[in-house]
N, C-alpha and C. Protein backbone atom coordinates (compact mmCIF):
# COMPACT_ATOMS: atom_id res chain seq x y z
N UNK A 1 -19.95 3.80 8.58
CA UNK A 1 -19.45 2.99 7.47
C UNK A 1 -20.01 1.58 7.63
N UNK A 2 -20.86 0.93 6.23
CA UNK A 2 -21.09 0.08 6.75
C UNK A 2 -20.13 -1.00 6.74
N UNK A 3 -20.52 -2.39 7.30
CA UNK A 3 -19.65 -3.53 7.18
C UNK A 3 -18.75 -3.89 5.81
N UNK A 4 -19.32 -3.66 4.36
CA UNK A 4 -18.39 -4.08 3.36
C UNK A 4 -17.98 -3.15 3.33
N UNK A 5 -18.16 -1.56 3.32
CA UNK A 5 -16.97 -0.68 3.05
C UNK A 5 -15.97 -0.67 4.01
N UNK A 6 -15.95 -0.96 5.91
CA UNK A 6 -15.48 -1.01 6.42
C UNK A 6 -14.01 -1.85 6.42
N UNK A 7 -14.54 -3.45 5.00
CA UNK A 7 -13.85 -5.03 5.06
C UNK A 7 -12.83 -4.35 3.77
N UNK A 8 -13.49 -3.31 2.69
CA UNK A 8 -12.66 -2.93 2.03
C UNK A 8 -11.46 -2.43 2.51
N UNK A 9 -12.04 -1.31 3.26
CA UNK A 9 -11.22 -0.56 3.20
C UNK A 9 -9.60 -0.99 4.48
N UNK A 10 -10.49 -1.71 5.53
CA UNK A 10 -8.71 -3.08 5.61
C UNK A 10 -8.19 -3.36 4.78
N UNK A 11 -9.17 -4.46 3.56
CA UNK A 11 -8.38 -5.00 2.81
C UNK A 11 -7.23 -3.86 1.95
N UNK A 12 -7.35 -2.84 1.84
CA UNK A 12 -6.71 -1.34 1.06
C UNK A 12 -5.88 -1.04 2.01
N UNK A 13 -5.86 -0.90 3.47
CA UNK A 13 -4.85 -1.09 4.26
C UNK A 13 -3.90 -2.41 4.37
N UNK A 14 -4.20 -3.04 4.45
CA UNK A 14 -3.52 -4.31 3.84
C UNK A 14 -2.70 -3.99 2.94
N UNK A 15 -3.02 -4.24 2.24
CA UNK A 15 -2.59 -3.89 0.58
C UNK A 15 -1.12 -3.24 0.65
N UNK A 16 -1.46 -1.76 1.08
CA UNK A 16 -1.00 -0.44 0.99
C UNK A 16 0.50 -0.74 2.45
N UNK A 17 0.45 -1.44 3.15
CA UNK A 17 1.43 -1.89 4.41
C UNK A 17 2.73 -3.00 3.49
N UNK A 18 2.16 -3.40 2.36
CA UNK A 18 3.29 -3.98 1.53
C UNK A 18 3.85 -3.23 1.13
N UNK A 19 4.15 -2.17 1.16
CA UNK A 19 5.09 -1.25 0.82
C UNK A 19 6.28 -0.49 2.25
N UNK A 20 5.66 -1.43 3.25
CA UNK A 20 6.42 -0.91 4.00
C UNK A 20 7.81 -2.87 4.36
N UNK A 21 8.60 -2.31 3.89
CA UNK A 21 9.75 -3.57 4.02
C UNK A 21 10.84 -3.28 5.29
N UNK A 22 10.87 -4.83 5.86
CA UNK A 22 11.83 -4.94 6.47
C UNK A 22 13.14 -4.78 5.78
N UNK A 23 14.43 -3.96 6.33
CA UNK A 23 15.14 -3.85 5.37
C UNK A 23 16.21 -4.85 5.40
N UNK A 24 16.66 -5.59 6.45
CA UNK A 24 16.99 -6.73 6.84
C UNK A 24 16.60 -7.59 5.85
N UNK A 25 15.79 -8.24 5.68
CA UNK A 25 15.19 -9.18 4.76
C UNK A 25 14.42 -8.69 3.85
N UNK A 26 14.19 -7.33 3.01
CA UNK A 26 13.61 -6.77 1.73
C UNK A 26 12.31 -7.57 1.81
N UNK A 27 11.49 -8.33 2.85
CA UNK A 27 10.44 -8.53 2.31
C UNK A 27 9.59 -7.34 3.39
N UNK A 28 7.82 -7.00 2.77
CA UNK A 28 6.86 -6.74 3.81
C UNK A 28 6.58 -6.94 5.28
N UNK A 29 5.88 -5.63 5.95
CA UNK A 29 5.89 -6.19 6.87
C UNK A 29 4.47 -6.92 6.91
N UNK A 30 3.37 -7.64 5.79
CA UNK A 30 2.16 -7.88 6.07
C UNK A 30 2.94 -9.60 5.66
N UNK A 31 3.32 -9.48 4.59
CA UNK A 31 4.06 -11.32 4.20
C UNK A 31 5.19 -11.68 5.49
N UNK A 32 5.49 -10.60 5.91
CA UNK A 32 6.92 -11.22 7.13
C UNK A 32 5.58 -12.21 8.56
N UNK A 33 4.40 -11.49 8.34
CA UNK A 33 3.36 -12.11 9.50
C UNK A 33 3.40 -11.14 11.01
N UNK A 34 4.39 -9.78 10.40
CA UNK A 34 4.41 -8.78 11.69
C UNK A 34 2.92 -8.03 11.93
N UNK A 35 2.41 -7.93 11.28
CA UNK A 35 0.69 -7.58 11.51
C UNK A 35 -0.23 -8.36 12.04
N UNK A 36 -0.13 -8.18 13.28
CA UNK A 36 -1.09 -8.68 13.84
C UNK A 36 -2.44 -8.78 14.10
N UNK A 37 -3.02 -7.56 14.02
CA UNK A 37 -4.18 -6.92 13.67
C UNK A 37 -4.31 -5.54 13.42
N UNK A 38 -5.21 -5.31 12.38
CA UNK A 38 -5.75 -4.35 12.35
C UNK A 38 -7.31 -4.38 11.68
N UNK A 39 -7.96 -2.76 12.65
CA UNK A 39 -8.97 -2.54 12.47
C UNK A 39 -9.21 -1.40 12.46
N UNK A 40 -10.70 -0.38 12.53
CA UNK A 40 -10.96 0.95 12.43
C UNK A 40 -11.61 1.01 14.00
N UNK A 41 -11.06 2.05 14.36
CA UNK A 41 -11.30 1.88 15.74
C UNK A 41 -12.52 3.54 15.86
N UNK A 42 -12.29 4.11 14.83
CA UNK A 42 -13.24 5.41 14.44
C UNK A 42 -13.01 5.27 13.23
N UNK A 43 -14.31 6.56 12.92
CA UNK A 43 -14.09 6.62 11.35
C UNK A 43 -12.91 7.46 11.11
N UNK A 44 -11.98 6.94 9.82
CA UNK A 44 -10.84 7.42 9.75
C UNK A 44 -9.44 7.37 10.81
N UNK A 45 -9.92 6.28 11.56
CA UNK A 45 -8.68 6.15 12.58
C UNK A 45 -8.35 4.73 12.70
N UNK A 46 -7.41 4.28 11.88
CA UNK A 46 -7.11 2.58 12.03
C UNK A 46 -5.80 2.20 13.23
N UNK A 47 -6.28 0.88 13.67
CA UNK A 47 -5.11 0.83 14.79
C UNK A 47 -4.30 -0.55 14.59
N UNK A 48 -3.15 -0.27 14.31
CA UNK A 48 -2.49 -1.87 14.31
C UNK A 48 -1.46 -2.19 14.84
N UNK A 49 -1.77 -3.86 15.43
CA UNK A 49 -1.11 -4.22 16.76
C UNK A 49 0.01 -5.25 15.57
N UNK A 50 1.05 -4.47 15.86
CA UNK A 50 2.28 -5.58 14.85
C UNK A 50 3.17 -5.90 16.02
N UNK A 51 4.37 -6.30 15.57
CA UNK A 51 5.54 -7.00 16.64
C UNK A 51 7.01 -7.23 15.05
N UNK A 52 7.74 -7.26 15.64
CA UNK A 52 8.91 -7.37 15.14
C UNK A 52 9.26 -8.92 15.13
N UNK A 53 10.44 -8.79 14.15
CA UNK A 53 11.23 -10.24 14.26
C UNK A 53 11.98 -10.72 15.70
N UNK A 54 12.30 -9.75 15.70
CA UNK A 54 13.13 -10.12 17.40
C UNK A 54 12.73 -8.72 18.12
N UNK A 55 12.84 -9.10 19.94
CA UNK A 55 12.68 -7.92 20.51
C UNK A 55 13.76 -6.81 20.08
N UNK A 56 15.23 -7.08 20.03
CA UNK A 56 16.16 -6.37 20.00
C UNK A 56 16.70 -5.60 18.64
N UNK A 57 15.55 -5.48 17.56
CA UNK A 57 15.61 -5.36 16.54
C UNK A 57 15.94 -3.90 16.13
N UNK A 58 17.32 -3.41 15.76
CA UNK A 58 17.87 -2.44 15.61
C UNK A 58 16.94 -1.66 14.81
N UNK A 59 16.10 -2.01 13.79
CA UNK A 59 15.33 -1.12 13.02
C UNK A 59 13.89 -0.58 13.26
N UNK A 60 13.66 -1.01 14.57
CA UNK A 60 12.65 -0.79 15.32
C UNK A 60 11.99 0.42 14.83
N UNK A 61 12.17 1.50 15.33
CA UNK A 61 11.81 2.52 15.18
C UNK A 61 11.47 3.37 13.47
N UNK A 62 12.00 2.55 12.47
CA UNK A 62 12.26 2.72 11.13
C UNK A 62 11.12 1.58 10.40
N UNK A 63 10.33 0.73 11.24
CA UNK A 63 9.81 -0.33 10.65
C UNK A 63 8.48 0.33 11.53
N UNK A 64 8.45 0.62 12.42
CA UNK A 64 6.97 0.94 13.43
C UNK A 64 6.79 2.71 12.68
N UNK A 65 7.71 3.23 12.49
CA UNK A 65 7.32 4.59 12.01
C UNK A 65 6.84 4.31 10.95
N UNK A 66 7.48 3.65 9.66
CA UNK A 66 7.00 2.84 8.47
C UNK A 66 5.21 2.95 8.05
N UNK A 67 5.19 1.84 8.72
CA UNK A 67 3.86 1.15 9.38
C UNK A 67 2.83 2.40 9.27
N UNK A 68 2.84 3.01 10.34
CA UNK A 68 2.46 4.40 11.02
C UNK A 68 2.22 5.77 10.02
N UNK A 69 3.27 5.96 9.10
CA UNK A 69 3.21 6.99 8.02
C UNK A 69 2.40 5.91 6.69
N UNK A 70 2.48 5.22 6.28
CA UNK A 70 1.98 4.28 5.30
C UNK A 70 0.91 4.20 5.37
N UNK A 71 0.15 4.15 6.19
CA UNK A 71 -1.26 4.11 6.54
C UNK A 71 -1.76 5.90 6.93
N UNK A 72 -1.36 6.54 7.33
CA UNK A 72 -1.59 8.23 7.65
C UNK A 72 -1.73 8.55 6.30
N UNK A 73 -1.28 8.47 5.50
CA UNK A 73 -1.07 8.90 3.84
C UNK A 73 -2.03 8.58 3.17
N UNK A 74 -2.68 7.57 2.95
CA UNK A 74 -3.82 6.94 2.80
C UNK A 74 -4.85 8.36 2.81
N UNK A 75 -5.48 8.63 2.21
CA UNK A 75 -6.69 9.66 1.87
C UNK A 75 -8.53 9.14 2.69
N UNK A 76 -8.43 7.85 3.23
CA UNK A 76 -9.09 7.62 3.92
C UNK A 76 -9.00 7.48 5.37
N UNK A 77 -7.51 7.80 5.89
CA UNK A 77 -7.37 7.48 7.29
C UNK A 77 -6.42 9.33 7.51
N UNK A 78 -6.97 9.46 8.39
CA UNK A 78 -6.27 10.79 9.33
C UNK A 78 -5.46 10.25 10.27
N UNK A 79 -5.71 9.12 11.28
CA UNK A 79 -5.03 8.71 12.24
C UNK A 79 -4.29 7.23 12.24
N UNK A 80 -3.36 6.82 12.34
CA UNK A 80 -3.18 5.54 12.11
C UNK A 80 -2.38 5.26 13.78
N UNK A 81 -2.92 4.31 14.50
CA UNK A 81 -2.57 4.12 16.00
C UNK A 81 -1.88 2.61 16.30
N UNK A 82 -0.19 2.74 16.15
CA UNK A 82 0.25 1.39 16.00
C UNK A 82 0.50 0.95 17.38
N UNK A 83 0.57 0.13 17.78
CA UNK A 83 0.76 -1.03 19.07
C UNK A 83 1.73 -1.95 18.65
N UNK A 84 2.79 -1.53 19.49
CA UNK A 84 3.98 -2.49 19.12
C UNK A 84 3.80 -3.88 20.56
N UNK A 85 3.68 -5.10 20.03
CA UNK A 85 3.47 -6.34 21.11
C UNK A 85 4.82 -7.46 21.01
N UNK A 86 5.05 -8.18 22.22
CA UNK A 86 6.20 -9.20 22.08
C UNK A 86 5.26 -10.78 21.93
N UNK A 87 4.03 -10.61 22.34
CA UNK A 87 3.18 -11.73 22.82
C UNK A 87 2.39 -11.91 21.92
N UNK A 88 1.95 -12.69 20.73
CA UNK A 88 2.76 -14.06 20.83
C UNK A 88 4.09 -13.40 20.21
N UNK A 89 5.13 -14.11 20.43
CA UNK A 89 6.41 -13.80 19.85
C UNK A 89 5.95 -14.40 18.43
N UNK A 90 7.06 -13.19 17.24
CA UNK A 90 7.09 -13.44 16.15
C UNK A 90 7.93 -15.13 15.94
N UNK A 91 7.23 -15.62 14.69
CA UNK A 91 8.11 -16.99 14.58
C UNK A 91 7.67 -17.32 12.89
N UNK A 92 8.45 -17.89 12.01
CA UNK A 92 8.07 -18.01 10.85
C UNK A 92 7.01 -18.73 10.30
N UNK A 93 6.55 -19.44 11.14
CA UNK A 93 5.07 -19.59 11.02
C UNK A 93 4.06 -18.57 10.57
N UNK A 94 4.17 -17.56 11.10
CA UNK A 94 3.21 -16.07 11.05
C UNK A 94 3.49 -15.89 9.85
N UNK A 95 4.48 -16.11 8.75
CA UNK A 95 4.46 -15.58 7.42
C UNK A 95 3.48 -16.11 6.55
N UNK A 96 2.88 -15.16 5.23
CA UNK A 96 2.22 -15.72 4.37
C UNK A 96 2.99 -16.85 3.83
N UNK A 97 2.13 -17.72 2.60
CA UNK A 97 2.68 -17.94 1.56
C UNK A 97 3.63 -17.42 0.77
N UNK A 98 3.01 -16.25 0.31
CA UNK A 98 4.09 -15.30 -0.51
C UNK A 98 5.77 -14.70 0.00
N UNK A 99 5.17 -14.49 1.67
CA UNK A 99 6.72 -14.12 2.04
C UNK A 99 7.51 -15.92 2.51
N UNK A 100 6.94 -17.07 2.54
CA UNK A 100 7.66 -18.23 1.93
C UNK A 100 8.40 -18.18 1.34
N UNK A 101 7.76 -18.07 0.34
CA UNK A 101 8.11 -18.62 -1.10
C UNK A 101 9.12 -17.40 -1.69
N UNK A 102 8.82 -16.07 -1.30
CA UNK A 102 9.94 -14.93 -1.32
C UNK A 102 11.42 -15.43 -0.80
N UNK A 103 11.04 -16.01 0.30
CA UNK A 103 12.74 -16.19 1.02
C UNK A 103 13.24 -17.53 0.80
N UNK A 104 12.44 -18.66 -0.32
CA UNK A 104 12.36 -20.16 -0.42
C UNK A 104 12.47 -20.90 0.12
N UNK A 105 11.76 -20.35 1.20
CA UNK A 105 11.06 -22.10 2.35
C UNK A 105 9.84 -22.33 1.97
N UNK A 106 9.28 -22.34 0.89
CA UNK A 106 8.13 -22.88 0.57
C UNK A 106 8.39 -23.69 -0.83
């Protein structure tokens, strides 16, 4: 794949991860700033390193499975390989604009 189909097809993962919401706060987890990275690590196998709002976050498992099926579904990815991290800790800084201005601190 070359380089722009490769930049697309993040950006379409991207995209497609706004549909996965914290349910705590009804916003995304790409505007909350829990995505930390992602990339294609093979063809058809994307891997993304997110983190939660807090370590102790009761919905853990409901927000990382999320993540994980949201991207598998996708007709261009077979594998989706999430990495849950504490480092850097989440902080509201990491949010877009949009999830700002969603919760009106912007």
């Amino acid at each position: 794949m070359d380089v722009q189909n490769q930049a697309e097809l993040l950006d379409k993962i991207r995209n497609n991860l706004k549909r996965v919401l914290d349910p705590e706060l009804k916003l995304n987890v790409v505007d909350l700033g829990l995505i930390y990275d992602l990339s294609l690590v093979e063809e058809r196998v994307a891997a993304i390193t997110m983190t939660l709002t807090t370590p102790g976050c009761p919905l853990h498992d409901s927000i990382v499975s999320g993540v994980k099926y949201c991207v598998e579904e996708m007709e261009e990815i077979d594998r989706a390989e999430v990495q849950l991290v504490w480092e850097p800790a989440w902080s509201p800084d990491k949010m877009t604009e949009d999830g700002l201005r969603t919760l009106g601190r912007l």
